[in-house]
PDB file of N, CA and C in Angstrom:
ATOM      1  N   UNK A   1     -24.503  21.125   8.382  1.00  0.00           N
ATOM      2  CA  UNK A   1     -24.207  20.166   9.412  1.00  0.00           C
ATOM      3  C   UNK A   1     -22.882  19.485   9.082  1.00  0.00           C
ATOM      4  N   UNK A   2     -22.055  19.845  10.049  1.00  0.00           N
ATOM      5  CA  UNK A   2     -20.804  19.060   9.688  1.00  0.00           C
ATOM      6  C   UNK A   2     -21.255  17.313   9.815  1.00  0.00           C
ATOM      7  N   UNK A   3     -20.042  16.566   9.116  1.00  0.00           N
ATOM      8  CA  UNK A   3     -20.075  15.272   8.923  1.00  0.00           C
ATOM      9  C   UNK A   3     -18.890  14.636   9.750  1.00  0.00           C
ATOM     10  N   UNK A   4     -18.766  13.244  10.242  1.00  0.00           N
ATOM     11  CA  UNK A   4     -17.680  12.585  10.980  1.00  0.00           C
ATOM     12  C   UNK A   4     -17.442  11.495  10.259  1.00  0.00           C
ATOM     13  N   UNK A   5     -16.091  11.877   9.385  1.00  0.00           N
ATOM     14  CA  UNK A   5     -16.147  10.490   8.473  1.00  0.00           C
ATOM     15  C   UNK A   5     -15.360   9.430   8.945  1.00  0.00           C
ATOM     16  N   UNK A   6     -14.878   9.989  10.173  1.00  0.00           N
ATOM     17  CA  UNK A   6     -13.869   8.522  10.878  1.00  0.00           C
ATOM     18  C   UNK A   6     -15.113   8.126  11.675  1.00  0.00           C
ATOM     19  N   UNK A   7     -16.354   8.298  11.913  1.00  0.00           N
ATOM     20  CA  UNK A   7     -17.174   7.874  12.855  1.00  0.00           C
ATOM     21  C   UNK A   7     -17.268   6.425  11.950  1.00  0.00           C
ATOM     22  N   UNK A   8     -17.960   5.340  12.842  1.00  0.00           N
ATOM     23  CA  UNK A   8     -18.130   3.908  12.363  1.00  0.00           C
ATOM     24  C   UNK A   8     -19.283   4.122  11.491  1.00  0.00           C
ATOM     25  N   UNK A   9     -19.914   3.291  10.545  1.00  0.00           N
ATOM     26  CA  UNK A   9     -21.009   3.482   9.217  1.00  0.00           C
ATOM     27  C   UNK A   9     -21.873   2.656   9.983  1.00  0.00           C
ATOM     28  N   UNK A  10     -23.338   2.853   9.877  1.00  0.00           N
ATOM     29  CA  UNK A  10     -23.934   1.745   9.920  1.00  0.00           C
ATOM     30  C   UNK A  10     -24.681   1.420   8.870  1.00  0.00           C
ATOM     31  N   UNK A  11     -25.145   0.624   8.825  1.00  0.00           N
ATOM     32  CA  UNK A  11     -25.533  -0.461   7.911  1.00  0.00           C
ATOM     33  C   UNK A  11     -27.249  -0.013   7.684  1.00  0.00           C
ATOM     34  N   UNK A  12     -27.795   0.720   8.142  1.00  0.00           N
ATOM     35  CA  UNK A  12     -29.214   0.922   8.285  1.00  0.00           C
ATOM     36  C   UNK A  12     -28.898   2.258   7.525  1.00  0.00           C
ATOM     37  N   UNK A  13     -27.641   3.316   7.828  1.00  0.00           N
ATOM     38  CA  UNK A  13     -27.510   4.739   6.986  1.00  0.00           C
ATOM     39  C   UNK A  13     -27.799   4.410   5.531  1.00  0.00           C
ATOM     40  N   UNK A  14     -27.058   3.197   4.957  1.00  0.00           N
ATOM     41  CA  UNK A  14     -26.736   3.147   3.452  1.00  0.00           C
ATOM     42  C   UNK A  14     -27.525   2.281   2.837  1.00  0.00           C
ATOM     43  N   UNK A  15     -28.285   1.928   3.611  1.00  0.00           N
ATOM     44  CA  UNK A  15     -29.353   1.302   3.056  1.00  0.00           C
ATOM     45  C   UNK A  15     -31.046   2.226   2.657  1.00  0.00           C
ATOM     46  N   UNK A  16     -31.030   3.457   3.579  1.00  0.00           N
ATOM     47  CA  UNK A  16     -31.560   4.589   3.071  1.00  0.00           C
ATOM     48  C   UNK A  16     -31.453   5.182   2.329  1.00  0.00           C
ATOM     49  N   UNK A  17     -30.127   5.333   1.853  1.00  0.00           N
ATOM     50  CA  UNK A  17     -29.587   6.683   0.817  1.00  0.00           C
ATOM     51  C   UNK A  17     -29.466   5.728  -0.406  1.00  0.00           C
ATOM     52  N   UNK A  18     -29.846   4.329  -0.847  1.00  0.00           N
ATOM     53  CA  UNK A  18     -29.405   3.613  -2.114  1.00  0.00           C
ATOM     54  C   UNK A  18     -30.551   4.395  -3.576  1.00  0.00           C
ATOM     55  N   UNK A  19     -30.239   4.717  -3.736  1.00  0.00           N
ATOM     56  CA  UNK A  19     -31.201   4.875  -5.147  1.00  0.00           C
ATOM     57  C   UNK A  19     -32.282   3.909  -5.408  1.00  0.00           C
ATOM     58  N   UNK A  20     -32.809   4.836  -6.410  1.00  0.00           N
ATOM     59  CA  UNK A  20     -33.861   4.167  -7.050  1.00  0.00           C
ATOM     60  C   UNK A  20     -33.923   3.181  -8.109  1.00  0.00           C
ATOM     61  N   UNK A  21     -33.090   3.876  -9.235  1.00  0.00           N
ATOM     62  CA  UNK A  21     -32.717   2.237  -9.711  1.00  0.00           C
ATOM     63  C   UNK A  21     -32.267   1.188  -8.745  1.00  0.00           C
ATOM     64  N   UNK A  22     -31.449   1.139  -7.827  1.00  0.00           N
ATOM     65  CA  UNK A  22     -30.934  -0.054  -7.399  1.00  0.00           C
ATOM     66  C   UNK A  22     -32.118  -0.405  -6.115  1.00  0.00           C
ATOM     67  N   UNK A  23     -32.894   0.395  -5.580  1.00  0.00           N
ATOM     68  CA  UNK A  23     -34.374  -0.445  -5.330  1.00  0.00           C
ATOM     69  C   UNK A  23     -34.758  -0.810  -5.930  1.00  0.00           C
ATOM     70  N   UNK A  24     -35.405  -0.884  -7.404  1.00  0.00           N
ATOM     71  CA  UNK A  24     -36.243  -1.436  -7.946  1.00  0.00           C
ATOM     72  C   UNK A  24     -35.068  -2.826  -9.286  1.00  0.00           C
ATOM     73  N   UNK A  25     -34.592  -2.550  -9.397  1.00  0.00           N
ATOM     74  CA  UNK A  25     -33.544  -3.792  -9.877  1.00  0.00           C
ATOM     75  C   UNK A  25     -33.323  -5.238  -8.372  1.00  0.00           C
ATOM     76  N   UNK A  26     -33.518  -4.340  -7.371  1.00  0.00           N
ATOM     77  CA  UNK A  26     -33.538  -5.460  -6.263  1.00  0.00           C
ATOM     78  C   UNK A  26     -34.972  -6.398  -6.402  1.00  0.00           C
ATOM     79  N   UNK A  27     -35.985  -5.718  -6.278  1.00  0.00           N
ATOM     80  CA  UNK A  27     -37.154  -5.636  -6.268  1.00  0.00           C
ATOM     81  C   UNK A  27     -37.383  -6.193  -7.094  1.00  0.00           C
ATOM     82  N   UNK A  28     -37.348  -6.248  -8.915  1.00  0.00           N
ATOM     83  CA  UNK A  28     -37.760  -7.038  -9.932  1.00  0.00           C
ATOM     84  C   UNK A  28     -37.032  -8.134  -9.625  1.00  0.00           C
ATOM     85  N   UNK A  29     -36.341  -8.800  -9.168  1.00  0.00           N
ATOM     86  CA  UNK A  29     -35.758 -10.197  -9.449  1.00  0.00           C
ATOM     87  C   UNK A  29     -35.020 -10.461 -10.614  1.00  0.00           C
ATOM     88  N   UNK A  30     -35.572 -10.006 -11.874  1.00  0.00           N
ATOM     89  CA  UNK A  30     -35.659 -10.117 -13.106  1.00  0.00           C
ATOM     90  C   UNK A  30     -34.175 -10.173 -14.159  1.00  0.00           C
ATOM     91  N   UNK A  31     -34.434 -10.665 -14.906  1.00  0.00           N
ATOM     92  CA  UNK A  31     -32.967 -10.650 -15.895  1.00  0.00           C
ATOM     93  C   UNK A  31     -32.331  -8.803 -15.874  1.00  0.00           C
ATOM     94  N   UNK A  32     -30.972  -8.725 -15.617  1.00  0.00           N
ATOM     95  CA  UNK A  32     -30.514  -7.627 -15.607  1.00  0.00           C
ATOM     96  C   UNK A  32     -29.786  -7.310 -16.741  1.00  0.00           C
ATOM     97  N   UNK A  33     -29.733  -6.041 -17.325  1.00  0.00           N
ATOM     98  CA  UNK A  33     -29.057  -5.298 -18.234  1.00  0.00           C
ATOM     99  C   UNK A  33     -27.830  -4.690 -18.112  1.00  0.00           C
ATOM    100  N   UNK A  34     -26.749  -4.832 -19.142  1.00  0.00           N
ATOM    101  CA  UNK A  34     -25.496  -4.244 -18.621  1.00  0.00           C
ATOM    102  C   UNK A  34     -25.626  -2.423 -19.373  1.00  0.00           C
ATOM    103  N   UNK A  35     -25.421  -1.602 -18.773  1.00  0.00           N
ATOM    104  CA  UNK A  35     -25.338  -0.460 -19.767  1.00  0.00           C
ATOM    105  C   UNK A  35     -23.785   0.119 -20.089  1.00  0.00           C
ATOM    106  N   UNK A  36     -23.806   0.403 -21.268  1.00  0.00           N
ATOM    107  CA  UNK A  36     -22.175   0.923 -21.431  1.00  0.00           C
ATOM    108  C   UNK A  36     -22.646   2.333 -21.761  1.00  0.00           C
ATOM    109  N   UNK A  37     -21.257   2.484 -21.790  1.00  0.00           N
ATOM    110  CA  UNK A  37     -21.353   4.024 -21.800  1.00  0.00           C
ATOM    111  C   UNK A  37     -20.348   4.378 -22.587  1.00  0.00           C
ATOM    112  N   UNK A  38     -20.692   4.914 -24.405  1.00  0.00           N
ATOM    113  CA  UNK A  38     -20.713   5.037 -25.299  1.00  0.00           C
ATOM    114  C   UNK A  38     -20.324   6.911 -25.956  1.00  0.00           C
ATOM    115  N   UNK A  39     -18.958   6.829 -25.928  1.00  0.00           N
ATOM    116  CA  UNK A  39     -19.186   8.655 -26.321  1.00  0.00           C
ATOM    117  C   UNK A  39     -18.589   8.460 -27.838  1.00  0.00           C
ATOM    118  N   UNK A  40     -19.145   9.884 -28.761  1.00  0.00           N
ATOM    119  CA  UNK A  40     -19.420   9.864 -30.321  1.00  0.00           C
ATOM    120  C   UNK A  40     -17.241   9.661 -30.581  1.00  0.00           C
ATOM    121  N   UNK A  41     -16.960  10.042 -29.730  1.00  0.00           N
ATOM    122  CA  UNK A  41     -15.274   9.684 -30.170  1.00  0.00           C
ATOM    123  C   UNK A  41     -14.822   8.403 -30.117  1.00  0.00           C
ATOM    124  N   UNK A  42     -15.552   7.278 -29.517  1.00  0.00           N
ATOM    125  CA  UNK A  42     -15.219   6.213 -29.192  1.00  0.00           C
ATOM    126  C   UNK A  42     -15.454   5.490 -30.453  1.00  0.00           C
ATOM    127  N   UNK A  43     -14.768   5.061 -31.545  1.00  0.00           N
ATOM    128  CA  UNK A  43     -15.286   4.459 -33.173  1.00  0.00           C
ATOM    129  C   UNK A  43     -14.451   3.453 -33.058  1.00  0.00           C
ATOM    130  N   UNK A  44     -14.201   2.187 -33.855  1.00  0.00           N
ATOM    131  CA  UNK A  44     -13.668   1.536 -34.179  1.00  0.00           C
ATOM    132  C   UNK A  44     -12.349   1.791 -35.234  1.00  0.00           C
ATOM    133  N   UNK A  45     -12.415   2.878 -35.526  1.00  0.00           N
ATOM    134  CA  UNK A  45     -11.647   3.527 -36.476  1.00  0.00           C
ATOM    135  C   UNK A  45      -9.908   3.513 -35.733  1.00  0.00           C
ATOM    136  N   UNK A  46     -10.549   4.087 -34.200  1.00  0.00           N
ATOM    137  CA  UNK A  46      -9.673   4.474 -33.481  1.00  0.00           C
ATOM    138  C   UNK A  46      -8.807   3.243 -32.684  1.00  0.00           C
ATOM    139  N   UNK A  47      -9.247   1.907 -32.845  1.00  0.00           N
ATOM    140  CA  UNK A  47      -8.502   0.703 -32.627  1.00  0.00           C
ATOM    141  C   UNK A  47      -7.800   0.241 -33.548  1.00  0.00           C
ATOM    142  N   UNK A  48      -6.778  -0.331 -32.887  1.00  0.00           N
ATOM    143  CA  UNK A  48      -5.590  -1.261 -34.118  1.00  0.00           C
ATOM    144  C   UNK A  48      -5.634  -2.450 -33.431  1.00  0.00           C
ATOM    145  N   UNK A  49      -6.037  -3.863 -34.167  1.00  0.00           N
ATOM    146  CA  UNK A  49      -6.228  -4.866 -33.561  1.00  0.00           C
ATOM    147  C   UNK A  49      -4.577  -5.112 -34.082  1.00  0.00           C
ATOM    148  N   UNK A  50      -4.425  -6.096 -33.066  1.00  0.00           N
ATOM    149  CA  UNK A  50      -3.077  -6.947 -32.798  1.00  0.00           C
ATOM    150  C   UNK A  50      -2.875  -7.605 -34.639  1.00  0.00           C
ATOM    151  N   UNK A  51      -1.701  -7.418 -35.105  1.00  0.00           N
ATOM    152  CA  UNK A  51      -1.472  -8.155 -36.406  1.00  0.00           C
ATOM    153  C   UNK A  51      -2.220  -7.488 -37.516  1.00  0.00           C
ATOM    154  N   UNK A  52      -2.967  -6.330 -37.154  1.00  0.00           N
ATOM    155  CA  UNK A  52      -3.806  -5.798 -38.542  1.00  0.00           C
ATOM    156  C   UNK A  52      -2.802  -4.999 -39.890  1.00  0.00           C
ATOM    157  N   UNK A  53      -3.009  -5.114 -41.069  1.00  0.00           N
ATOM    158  CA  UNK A  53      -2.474  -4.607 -41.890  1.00  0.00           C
ATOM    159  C   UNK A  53      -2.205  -3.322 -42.041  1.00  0.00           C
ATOM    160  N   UNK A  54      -1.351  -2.583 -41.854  1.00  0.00           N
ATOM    161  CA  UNK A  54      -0.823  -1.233 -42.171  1.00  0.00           C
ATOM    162  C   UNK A  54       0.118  -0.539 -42.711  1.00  0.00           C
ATOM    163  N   UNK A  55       0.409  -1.338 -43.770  1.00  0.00           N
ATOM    164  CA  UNK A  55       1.179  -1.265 -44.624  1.00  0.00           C
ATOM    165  C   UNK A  55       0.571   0.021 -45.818  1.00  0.00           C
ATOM    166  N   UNK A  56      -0.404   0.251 -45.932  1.00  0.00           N
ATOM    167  CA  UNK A  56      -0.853   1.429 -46.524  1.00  0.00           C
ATOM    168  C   UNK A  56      -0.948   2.765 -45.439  1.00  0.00           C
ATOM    169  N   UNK A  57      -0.711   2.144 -44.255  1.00  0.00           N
ATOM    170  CA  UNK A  57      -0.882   3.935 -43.644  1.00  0.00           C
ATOM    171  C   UNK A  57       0.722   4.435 -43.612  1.00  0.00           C
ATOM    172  N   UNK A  58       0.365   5.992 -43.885  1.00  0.00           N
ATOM    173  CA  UNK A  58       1.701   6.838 -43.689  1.00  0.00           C
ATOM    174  C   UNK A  58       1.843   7.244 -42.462  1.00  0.00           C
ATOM    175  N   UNK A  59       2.977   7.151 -41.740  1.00  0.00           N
ATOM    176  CA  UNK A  59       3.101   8.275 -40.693  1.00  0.00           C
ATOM    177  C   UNK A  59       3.998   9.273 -40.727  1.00  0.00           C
ATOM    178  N   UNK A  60       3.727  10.702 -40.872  1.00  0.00           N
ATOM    179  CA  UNK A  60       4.526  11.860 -41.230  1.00  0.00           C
ATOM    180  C   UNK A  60       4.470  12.479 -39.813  1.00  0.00           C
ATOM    181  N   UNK A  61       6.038  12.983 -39.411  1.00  0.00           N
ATOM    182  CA  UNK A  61       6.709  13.188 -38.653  1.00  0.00           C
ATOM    183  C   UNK A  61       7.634  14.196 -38.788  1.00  0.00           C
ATOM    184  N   UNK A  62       7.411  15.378 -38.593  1.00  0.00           N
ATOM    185  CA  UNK A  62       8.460  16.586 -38.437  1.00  0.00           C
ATOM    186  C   UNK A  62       9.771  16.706 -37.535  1.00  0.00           C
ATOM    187  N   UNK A  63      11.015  16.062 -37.962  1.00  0.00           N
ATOM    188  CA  UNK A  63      12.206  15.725 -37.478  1.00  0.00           C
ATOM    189  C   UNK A  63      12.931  16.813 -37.279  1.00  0.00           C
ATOM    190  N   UNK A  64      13.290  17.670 -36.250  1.00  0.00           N
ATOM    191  CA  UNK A  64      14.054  18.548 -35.519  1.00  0.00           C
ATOM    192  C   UNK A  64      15.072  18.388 -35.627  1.00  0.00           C
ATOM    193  N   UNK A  65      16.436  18.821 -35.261  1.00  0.00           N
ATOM    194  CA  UNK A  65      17.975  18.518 -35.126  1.00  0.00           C
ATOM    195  C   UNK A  65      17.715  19.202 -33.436  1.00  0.00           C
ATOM    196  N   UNK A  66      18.981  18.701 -33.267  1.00  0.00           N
ATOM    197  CA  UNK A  66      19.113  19.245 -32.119  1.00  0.00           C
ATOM    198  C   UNK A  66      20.066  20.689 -32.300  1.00  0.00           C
ATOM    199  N   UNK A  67      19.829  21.579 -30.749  1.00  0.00           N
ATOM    200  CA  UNK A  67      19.922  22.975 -30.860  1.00  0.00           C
ATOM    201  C   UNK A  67      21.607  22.625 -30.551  1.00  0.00           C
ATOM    202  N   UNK A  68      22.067  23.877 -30.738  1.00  0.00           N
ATOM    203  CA  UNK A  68      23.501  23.935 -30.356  1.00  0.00           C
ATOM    204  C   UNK A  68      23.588  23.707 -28.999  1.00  0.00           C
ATOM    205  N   UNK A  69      22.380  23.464 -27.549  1.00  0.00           N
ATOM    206  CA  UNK A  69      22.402  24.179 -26.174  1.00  0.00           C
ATOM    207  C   UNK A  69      22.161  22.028 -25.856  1.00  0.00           C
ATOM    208  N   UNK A  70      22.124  21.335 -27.148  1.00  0.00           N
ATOM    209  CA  UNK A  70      21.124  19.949 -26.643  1.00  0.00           C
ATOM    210  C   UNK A  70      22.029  19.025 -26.733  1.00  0.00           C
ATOM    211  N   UNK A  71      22.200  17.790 -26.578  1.00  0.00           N
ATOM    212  CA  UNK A  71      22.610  16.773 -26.771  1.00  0.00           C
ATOM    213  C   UNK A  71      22.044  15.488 -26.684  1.00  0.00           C
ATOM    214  N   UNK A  72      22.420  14.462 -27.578  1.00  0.00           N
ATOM    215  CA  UNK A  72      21.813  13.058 -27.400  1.00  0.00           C
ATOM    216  C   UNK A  72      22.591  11.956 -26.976  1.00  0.00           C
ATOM    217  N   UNK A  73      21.799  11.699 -25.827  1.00  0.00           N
ATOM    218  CA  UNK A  73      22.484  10.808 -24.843  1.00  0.00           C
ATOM    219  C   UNK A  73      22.842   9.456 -25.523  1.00  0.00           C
ATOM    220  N   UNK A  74      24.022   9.098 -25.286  1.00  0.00           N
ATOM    221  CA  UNK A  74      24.517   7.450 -25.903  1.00  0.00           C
ATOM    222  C   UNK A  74      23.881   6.451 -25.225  1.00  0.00           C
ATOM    223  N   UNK A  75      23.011   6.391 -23.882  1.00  0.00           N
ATOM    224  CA  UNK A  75      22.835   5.129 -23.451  1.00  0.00           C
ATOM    225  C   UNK A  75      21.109   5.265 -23.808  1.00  0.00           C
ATOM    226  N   UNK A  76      20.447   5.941 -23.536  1.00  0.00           N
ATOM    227  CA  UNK A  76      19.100   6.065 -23.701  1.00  0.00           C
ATOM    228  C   UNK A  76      18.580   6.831 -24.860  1.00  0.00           C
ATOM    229  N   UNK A  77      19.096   7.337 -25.963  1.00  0.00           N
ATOM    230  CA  UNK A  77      19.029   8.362 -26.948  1.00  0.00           C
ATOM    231  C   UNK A  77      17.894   9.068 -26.857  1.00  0.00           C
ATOM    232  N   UNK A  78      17.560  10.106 -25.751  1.00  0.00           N
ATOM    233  CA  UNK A  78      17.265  10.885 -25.694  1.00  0.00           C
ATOM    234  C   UNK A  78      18.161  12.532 -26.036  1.00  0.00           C
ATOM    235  N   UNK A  79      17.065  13.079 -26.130  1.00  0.00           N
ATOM    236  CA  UNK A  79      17.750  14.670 -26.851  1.00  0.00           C
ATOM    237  C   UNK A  79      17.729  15.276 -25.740  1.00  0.00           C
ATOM    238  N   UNK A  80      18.677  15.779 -24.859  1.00  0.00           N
ATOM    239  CA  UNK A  80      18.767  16.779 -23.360  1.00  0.00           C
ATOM    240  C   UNK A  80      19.385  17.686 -23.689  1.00  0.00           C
ATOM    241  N   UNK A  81      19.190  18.755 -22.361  1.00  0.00           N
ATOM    242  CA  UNK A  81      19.964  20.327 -22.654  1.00  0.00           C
ATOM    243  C   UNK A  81      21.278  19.975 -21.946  1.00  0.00           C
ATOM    244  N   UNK A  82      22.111  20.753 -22.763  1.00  0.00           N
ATOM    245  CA  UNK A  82      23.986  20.488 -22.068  1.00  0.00           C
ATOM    246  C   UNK A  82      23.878  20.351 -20.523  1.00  0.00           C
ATOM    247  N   UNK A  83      22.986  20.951 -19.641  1.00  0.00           N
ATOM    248  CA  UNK A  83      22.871  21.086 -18.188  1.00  0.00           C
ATOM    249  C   UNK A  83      22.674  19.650 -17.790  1.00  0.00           C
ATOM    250  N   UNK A  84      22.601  18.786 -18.425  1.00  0.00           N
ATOM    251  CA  UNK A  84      21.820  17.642 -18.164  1.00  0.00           C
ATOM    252  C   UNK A  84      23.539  15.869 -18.266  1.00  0.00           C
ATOM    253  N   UNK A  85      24.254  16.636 -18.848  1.00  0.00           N
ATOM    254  CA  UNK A  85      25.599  15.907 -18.913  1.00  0.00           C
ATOM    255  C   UNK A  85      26.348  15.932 -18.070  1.00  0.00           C
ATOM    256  N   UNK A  86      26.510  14.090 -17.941  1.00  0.00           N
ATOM    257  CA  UNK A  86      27.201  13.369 -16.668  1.00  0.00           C
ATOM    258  C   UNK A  86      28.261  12.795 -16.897  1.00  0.00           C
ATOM    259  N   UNK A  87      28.529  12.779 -17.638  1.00  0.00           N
ATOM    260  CA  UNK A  87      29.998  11.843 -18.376  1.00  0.00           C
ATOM    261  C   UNK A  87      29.917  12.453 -20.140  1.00  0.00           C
ATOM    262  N   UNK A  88      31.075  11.946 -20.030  1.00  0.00           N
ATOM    263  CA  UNK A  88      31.432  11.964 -21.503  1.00  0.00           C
ATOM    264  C   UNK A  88      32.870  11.114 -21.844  1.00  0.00           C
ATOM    265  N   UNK A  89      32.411  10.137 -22.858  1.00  0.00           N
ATOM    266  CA  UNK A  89      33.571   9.437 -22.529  1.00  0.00           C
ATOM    267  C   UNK A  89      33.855   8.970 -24.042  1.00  0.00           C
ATOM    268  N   UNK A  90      34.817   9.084 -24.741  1.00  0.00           N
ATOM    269  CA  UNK A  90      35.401   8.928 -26.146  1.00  0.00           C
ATOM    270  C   UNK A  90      33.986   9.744 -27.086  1.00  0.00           C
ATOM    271  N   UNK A  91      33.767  10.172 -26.663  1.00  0.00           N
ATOM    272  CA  UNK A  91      33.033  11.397 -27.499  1.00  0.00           C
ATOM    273  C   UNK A  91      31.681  11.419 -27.554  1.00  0.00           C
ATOM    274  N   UNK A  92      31.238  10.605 -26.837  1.00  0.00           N
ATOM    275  CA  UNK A  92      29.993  10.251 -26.119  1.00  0.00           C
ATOM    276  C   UNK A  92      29.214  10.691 -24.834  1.00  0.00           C
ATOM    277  N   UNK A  93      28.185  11.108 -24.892  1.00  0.00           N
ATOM    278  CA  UNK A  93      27.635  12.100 -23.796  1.00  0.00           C
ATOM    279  C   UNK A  93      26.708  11.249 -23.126  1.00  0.00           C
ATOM    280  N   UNK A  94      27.081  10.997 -21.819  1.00  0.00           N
ATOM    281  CA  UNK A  94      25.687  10.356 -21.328  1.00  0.00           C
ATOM    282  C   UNK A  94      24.778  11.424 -20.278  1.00  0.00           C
ATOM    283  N   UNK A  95      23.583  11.431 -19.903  1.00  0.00           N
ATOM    284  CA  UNK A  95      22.606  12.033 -19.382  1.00  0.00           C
ATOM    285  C   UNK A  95      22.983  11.932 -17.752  1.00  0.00           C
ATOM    286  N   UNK A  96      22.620  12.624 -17.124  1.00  0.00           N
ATOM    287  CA  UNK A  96      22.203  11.933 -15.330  1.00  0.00           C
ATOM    288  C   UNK A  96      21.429  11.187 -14.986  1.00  0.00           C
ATOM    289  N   UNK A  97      20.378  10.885 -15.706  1.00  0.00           N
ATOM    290  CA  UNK A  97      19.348   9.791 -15.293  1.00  0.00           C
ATOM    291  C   UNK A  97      20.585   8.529 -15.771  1.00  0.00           C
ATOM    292  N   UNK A  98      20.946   8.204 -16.552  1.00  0.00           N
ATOM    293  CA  UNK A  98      21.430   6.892 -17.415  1.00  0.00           C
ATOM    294  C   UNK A  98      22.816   6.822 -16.120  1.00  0.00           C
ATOM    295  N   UNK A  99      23.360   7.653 -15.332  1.00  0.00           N
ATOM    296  CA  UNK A  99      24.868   7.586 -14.878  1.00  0.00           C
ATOM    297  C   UNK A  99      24.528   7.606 -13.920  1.00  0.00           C
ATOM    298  N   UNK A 100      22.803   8.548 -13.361  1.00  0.00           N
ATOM    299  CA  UNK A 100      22.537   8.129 -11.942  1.00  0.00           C
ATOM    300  C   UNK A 100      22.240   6.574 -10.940  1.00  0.00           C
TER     301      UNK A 100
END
C-alpha cells in the first residue's frame, strides 16, 4: 500500500502506533529511569579531561618530506601538489585556497 507523506497526520494515527514501553511508562505514573547506552569501546581511558597531566605520554609520528611534485604553502602550511600554486612571491609559494 503506497503511503502519502505530504497528506496532513492525525493525531488519533500516532497515538495507535506508540509502543509499548511508552504505554505503560504513561500508565505507571511512577518515577522514571534514564537508560544510556553503553558500548565496550566507550572507557574512560579514551577521555582527556581539560588540564590533565601528560607529560609522561609519548606521541610518535612518522614525518614525511615532501615529494619533488609538492609544496608547502607560506600562508596556511599545508603540503600541496605543484598543480595547486597561486602565487609565488620572493620564494614563497602560496596555495589557491589561501589567494582565493
Amino acid at each position: 500500500m503506497a503511503t502519502d507523506y505530504d497528506a496532513p497526520r492525525n493525531k488519533d494515527d500516532d497515538n495507535n502506533n506508540e509502543s509499548l514501553e511508552a504505554l505503560q511508562a504513561q500508565r505507571s505514573g511512577g518515577a522514571k529511569t534514564a537508560l544510556i547506552d553503553v558500548e565496550d569501546s566507550d572507557t574512560a581511558e579514551g577521555i582527556d579531561l581539560p588540564g590533565a597531566d601528560l607529560s609522561g605520554e609519548e606521541l610518535v609520528v612518522q614525518v614525511v618530506p615532501p615529494r619533488e611534485d609538492e609544496f608547502t604553502c607560506s600562508s596556511c602550511f599545508l603540503v600541496r601538489h605543484r598543480s595547486q600554486v597561486a602565487r609565488e612571491k620572493n620564494g614563497e609559494k602560496y596555495c589557491r585556497d589561501c589567494e582565493g
